[in-house]
Structures are given as structure tokens and as C-alpha cells.
N, C-alpha and C. Protein backbone atom coordinates (compact mmCIF):
# COMPACT_ATOMS: atom_id res chain seq x y z
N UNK A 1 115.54 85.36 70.98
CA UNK A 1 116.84 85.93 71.27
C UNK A 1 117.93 85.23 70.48
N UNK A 2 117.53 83.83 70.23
CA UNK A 2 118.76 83.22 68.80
C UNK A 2 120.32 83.18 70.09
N UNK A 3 121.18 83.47 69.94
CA UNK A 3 122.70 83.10 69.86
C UNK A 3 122.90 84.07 70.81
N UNK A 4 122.43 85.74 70.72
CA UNK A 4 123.03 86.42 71.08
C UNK A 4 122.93 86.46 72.82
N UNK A 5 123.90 86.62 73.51
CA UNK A 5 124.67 86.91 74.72
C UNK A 5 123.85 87.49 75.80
N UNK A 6 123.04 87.13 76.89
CA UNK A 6 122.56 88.64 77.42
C UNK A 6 123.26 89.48 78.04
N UNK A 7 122.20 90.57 78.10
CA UNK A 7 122.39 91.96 78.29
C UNK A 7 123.02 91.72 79.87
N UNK A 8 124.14 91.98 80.01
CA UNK A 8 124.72 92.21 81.49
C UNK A 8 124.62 93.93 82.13
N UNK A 9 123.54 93.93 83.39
CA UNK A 9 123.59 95.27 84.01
C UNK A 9 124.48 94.66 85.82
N UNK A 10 125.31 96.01 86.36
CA UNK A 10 125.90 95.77 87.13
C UNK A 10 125.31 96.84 87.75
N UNK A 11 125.12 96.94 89.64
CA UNK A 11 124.85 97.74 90.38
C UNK A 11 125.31 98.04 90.90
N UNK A 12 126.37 99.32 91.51
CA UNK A 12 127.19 99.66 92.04
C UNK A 12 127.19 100.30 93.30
N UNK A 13 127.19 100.27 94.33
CA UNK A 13 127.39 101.16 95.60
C UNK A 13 129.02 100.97 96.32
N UNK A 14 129.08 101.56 97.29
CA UNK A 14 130.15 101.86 97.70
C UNK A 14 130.99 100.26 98.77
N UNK A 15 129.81 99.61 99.57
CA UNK A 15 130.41 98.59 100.06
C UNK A 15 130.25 97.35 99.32
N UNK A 16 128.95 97.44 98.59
CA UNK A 16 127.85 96.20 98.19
C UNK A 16 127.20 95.47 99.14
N UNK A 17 127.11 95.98 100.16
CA UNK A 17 126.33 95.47 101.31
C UNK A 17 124.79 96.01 101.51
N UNK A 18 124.21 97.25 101.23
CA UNK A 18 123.28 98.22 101.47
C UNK A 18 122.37 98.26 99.87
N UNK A 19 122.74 99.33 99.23
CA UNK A 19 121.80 99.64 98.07
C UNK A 19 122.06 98.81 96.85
N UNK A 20 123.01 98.52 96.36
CA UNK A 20 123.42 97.72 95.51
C UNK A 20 122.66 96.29 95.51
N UNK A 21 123.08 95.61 96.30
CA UNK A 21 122.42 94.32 96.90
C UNK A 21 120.53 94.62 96.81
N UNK A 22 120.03 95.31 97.50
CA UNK A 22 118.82 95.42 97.62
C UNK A 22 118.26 95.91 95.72
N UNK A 23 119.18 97.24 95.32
CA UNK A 23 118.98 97.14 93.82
C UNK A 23 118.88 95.99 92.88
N UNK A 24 119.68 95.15 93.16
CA UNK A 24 120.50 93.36 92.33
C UNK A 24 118.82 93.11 92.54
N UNK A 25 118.11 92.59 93.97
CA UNK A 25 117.21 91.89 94.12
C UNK A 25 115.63 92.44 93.44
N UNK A 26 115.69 93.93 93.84
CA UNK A 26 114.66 94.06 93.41
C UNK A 26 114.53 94.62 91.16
N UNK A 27 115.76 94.81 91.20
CA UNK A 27 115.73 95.21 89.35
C UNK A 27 115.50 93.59 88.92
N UNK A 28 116.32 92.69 89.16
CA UNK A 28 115.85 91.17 88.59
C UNK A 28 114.64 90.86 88.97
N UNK A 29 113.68 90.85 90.06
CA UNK A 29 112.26 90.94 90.00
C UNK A 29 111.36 91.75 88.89
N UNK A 30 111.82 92.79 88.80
CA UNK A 30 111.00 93.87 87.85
C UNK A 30 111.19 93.36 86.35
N UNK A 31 113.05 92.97 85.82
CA UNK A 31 112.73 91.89 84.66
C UNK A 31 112.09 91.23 84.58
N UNK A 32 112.11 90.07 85.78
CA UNK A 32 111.32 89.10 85.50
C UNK A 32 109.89 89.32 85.42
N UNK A 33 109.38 90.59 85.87
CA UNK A 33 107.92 90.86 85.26
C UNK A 33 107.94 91.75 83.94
N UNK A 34 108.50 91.86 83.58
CA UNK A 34 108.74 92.29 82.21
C UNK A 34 109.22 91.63 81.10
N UNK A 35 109.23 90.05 81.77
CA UNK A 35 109.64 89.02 80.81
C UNK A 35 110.89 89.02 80.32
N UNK A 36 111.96 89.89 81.02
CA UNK A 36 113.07 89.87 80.41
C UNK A 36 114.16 88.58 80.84
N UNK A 37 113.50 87.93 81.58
CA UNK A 37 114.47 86.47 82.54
C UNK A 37 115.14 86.17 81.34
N UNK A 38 116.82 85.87 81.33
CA UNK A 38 117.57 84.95 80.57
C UNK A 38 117.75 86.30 79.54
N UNK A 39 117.32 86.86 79.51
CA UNK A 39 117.46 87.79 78.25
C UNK A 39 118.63 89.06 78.83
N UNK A 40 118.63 89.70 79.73
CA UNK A 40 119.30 90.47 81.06
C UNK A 40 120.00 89.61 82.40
N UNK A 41 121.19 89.82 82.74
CA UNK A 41 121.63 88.87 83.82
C UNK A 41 121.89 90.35 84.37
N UNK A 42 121.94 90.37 85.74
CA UNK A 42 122.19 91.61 87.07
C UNK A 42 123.01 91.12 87.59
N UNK A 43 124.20 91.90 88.26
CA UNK A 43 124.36 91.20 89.31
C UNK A 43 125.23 92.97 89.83
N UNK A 44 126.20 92.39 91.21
CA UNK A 44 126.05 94.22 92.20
C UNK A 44 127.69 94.29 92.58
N UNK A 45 128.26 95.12 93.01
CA UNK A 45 129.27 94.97 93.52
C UNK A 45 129.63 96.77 94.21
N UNK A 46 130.72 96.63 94.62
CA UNK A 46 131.40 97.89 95.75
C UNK A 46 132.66 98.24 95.11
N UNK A 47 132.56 99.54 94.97
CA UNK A 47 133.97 100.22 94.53
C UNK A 47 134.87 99.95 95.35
N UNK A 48 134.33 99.68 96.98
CA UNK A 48 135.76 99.38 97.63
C UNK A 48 135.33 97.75 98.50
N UNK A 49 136.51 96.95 98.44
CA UNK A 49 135.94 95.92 97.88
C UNK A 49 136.32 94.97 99.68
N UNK A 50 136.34 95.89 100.87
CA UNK A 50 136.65 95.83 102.44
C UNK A 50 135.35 94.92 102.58
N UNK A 51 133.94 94.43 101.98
CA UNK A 51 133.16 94.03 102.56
C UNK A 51 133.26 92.51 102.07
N UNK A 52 133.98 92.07 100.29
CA UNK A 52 134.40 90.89 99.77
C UNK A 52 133.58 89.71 100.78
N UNK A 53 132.51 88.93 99.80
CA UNK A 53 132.22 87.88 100.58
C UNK A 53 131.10 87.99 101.33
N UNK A 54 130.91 88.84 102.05
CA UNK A 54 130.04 88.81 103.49
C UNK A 54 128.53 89.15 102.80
N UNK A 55 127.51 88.41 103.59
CA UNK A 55 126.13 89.14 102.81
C UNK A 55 126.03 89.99 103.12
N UNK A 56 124.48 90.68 102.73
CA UNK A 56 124.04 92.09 102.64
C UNK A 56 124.23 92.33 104.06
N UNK A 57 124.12 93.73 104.46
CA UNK A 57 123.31 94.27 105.85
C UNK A 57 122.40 93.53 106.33
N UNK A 58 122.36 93.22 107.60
CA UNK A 58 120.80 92.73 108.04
C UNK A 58 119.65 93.29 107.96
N UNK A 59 120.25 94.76 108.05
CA UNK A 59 118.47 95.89 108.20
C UNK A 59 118.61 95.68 106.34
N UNK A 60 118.87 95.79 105.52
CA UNK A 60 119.05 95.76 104.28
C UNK A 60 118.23 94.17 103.73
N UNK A 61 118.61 92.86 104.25
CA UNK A 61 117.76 91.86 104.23
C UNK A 61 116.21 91.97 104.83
N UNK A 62 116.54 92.21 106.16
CA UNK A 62 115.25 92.33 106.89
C UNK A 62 113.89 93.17 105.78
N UNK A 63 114.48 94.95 105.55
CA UNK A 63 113.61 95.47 105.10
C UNK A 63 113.13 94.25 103.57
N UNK A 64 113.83 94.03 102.82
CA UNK A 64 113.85 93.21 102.00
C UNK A 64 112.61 92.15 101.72
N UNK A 65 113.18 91.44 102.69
CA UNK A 65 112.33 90.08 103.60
C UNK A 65 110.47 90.91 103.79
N UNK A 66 110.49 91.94 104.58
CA UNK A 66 109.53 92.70 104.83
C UNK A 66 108.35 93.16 103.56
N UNK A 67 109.28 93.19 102.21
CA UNK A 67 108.13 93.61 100.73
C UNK A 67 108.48 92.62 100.22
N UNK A 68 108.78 91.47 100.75
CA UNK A 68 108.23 89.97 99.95
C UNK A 68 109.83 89.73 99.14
N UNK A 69 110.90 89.97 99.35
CA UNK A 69 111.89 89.96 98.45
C UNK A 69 112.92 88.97 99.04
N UNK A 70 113.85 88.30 98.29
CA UNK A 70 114.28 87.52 99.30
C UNK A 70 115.92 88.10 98.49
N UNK A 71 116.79 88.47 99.53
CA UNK A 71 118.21 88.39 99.21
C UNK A 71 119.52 87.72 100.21
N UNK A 72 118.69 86.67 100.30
CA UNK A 72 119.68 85.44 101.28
C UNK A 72 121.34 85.09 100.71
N UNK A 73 121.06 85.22 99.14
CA UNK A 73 121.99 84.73 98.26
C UNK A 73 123.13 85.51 98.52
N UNK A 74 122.75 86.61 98.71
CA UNK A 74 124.02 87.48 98.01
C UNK A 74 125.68 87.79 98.94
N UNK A 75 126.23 87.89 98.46
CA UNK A 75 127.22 87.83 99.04
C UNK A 75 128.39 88.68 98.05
N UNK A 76 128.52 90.06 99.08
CA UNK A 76 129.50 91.23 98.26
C UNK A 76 131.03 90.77 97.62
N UNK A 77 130.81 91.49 96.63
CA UNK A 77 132.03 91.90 95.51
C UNK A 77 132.33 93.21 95.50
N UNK A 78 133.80 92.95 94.96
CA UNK A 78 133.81 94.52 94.55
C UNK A 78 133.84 94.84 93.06
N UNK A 79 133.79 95.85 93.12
CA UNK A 79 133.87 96.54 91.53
C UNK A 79 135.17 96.76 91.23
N UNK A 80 135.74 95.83 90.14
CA UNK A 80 137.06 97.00 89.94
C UNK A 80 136.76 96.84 88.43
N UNK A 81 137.97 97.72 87.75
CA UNK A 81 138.32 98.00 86.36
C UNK A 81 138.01 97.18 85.25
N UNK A 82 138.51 95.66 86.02
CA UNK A 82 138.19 94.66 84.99
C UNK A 82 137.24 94.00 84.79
N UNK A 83 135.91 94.46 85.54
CA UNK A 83 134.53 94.16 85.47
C UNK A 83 133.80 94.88 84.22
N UNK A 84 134.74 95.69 83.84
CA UNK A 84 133.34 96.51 82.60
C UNK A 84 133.73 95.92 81.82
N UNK A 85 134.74 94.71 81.15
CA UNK A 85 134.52 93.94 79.98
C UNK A 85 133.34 93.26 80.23
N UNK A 86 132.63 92.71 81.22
CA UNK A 86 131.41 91.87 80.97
C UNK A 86 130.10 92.94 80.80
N UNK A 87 130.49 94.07 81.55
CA UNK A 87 128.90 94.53 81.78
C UNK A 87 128.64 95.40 80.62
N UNK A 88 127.56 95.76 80.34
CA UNK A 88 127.01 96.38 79.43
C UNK A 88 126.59 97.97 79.65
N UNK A 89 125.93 97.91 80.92
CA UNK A 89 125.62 99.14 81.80
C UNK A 89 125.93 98.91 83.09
N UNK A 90 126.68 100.00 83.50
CA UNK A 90 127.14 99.85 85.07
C UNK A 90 125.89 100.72 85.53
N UNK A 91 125.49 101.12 87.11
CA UNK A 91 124.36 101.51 87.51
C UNK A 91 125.22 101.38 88.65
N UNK A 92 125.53 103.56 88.89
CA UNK A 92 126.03 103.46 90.56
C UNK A 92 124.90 104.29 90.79
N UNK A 93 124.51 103.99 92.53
CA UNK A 93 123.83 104.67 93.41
C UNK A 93 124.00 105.83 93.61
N UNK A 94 125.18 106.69 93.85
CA UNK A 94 125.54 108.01 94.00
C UNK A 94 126.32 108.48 92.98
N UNK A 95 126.10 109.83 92.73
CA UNK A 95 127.24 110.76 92.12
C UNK A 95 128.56 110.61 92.75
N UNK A 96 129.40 110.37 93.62
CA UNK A 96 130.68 109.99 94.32
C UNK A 96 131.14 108.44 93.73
N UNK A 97 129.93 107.54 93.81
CA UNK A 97 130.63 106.56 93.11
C UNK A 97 130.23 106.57 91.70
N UNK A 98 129.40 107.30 90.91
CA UNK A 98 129.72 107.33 89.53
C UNK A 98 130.56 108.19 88.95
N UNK A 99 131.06 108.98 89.94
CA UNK A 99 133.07 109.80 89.67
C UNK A 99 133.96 108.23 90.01
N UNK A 100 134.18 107.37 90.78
CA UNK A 100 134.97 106.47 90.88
C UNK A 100 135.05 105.37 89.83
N UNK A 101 133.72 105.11 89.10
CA UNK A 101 132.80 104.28 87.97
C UNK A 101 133.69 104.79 86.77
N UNK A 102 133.88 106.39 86.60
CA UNK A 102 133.72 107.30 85.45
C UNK A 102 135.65 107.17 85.22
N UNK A 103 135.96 107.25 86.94
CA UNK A 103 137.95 107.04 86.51
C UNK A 103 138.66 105.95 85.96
N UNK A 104 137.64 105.00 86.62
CA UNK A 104 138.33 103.64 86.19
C UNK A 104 137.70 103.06 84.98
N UNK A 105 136.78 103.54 83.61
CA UNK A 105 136.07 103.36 83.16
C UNK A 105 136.64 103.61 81.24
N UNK A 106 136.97 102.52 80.70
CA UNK A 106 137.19 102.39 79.53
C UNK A 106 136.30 103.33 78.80
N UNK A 107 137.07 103.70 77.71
CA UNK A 107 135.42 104.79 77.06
C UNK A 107 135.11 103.84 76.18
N UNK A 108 133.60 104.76 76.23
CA UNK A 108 132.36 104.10 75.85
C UNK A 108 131.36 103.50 76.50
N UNK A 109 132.17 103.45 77.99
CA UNK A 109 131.19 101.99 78.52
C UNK A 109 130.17 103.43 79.52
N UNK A 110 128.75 102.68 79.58
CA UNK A 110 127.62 103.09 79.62
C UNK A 110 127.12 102.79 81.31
N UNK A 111 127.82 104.42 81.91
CA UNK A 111 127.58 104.57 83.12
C UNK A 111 126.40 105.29 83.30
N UNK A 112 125.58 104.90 84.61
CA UNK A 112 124.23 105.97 84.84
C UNK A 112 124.24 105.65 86.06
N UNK A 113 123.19 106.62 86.99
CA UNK A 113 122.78 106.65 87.95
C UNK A 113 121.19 106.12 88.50
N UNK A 114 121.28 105.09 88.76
CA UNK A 114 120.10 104.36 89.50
C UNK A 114 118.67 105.20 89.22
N UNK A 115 118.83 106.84 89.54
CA UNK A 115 117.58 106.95 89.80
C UNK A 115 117.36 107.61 88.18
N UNK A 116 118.06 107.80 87.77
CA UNK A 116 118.23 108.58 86.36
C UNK A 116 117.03 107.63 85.51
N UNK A 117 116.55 106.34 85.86
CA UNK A 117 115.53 105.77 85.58
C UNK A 117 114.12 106.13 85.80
N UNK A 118 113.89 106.34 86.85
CA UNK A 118 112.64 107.05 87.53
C UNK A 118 112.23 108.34 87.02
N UNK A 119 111.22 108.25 86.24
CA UNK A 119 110.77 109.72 85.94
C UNK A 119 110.47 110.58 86.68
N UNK A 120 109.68 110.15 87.84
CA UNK A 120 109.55 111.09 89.06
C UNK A 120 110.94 111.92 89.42
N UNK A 121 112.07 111.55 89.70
CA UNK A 121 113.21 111.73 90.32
C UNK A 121 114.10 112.56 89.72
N UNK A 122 114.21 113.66 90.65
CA UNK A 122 114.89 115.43 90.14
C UNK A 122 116.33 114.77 89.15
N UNK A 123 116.45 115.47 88.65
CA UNK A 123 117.82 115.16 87.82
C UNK A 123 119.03 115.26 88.79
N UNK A 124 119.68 114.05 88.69
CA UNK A 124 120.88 113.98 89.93
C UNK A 124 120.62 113.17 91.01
N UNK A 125 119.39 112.90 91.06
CA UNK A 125 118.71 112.37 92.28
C UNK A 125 119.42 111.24 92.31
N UNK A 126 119.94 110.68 93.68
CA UNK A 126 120.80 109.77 94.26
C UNK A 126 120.23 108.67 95.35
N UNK A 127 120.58 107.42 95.20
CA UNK A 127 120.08 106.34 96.63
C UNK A 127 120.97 106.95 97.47
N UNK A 128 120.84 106.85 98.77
CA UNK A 128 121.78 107.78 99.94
C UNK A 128 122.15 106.68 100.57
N UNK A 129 122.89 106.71 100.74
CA UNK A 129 123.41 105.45 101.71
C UNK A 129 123.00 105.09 102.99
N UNK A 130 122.23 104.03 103.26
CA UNK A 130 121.57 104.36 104.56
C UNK A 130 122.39 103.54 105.58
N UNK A 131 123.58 103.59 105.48
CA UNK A 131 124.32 102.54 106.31
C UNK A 131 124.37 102.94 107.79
N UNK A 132 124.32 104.53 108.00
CA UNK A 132 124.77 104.72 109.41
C UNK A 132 123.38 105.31 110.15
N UNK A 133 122.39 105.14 109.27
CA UNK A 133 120.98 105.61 109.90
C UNK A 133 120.31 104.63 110.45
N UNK A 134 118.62 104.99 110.68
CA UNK A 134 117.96 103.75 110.94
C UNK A 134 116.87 102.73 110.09
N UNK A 135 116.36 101.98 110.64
CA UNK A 135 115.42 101.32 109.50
C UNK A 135 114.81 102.03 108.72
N UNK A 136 114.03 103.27 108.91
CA UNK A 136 113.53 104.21 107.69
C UNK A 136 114.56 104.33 106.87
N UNK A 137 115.74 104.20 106.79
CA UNK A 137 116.56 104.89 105.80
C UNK A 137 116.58 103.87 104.84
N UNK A 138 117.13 102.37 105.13
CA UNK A 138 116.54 101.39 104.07
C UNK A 138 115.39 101.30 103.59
N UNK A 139 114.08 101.48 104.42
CA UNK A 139 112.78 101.27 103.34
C UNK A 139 112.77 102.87 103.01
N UNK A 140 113.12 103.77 103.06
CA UNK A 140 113.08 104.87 102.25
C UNK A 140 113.79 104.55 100.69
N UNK A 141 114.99 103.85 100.69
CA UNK A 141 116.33 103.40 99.96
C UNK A 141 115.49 101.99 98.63
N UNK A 142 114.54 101.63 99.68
CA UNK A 142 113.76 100.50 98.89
C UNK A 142 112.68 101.19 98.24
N UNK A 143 111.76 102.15 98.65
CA UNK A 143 111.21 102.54 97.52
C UNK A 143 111.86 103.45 96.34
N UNK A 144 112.79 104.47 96.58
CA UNK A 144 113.31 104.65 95.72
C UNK A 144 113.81 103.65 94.24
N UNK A 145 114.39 102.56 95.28
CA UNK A 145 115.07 101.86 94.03
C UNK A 145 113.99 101.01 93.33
N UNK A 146 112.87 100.63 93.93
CA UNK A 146 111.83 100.23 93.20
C UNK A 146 111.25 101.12 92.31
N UNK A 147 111.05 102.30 92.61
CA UNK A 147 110.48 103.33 91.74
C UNK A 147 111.33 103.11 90.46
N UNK A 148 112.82 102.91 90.71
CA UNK A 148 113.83 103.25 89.24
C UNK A 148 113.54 102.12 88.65
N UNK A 149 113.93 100.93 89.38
CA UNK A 149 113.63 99.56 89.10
C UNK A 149 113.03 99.32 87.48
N UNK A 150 111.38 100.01 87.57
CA UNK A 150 110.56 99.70 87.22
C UNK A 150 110.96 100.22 85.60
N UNK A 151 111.35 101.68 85.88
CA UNK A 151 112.00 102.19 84.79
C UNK A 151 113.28 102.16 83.85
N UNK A 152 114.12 101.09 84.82
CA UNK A 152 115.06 100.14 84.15
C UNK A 152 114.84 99.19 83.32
N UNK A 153 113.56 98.85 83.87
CA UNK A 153 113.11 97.56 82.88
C UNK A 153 112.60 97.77 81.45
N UNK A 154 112.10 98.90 82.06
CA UNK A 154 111.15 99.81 80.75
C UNK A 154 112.50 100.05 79.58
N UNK A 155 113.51 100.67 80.18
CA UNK A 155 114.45 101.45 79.29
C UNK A 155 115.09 99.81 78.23
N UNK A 156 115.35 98.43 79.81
CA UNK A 156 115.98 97.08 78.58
C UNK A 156 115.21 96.58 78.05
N UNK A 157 113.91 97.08 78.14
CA UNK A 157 113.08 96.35 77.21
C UNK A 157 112.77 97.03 75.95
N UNK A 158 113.39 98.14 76.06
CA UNK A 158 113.37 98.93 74.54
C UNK A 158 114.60 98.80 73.96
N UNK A 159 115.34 98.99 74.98
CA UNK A 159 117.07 98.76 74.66
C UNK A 159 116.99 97.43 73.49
N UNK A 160 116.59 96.30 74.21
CA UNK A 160 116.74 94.92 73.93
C UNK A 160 116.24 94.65 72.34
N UNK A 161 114.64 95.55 73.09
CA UNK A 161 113.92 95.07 71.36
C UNK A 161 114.76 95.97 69.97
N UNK A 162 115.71 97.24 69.81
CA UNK A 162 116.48 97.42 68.69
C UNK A 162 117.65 96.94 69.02
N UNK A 163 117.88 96.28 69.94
CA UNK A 163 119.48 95.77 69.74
C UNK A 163 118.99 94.24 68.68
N UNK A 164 117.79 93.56 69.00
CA UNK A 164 117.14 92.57 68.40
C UNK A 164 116.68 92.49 66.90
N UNK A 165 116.34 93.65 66.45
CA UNK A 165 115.90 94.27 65.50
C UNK A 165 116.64 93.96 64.02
């Protein structure tokens, strides 16, 4: 990698408490099996920024905790405007917050949708917010984002090798 900077991806949901957070934990696992550690830095945040500070959800840890993942660390941010000078690719969970991503969003900078990774996953296909449901709705929320996960890694590891080139 020589000199150059890594690749900064940001994960976006609406509080940063729920999908975002659980996205942060499980996309930096999937680098790190793709050997991308140090090469890609992740990290997550909330368009609206009422949750500042506080960790994830508990059902959001718990399910977490449950497929071997640990997100003790985290502790919400929000997203605002002056975050896309660092990131490279923003990554919101829903179409609602990749309209909020898309207003406040310098051109050029390289917005997508979480599942837009996953080949399986209809075009448009969205993480749903499972904040006001029950525990199925997070491990529903967790395989999804593992499914994309996998295909995120796939996409910076091609990304990486012609930006390297």
C-alpha cells in the first residue's frame, strides 16, 4: 500500500444505534477476512444526531454478541455535511436516508445503499429499521447486512487493487 491513505467507508442509518452500528461491526470483520485490515478504516454514524454518544441498542448488541460479534465499543455519531471530506463511500441503510445523504452531499461523493452490494437483493432493497419491532427484526437486519457485507468487501477489494495499480 506504500504512503497512500486508506480507503474510508462510512455507514449510515438514521439514529446510529440499530443498523449502522451492527453494519460498522460486521463489514470490518468481512475486511478483515479479505485481508483488507489497515488498508479500509469503517466507521457509522446517524443523520440525526438525538442518539450522540450512547451505545448501540441492546437487542442490536445482544443479537450481535449471539453470531460471535462483539460491538461493546461503539458509541453513536451523527452524520453531518462535514463528514464526506474524510469518507470515500458513504453507505446508507434506507432510501429516506440516502435522500438526506444525497441533500447534504458535495458532488461527486460516492453514495450507495447497503444492500446494493448483495447480489441476491432486488434492486432498492433496503435494511428496515428494526427499532420498534422485536428480536427477529434485528437478526433478520443481521443477515441481511452480512449478506451485503460480504459483497462490500468483494467490491474494496477490486476498488483497492486499480486504485493501487
Amino acid at each position: 500500500m506504500g504512503s497512500m491513505k486508506p480507503f474510508h467507508v462510512c455507514l449510515v442509518c438514521l439514529g446510529n444505534i440499530c443498523r449502522s452500528p451492527i453494519a460498522e461491526v460486521v463489514v470490518t470483520d468481512a475486511l478483515a477476512a479479505h485481508g483488507l485490515n489497515g488498508m479500509v478504516t469503517v466507521d457509522s454514524g446517524g443523520t440525526g444526531g438525538w442518539h450522540t454518544g450512547k451505545p448501540m441498542d441492546e437487542r442490536a448488541a445482544a443479537v450481535l454478541a449471539e453470531h460471535g460479534y462483539d460491538g461493546s465499543r461503539h458509541r453513536a455519531s451523527h452524520f453531518h455535511a462535514g463528514r464526506f471530506g474524510s469518507c470515500d463511500l458513504v453507505v446508507a441503510m434506507d432510501r429516506e436516508n440516502l435522500r438526506t445523504l444525497t441533500r447534504m452531499a458535495p458532488p461527486g461523493a460516492d453514495i450507495r445503499l447497503m444492500r446494493s452490494f448483495d447480489p441476491a437483493a432486488p434492486e432498492g432493497a433496503e435494511v428496515p429499521d428494526p427499532f420498534y419491532g422485536d428480536r427477529q427484526g434485528f437478526v433478520d437486519v443481521l443477515v441481511m447486512i452480512e449478506a451485503a457485507a460480504e459483497g462490500l468487501a468483494k467490491h474494496l477489494a477490486e476498488r483497492l487493487a486499480t486504485r493501487e495499480a
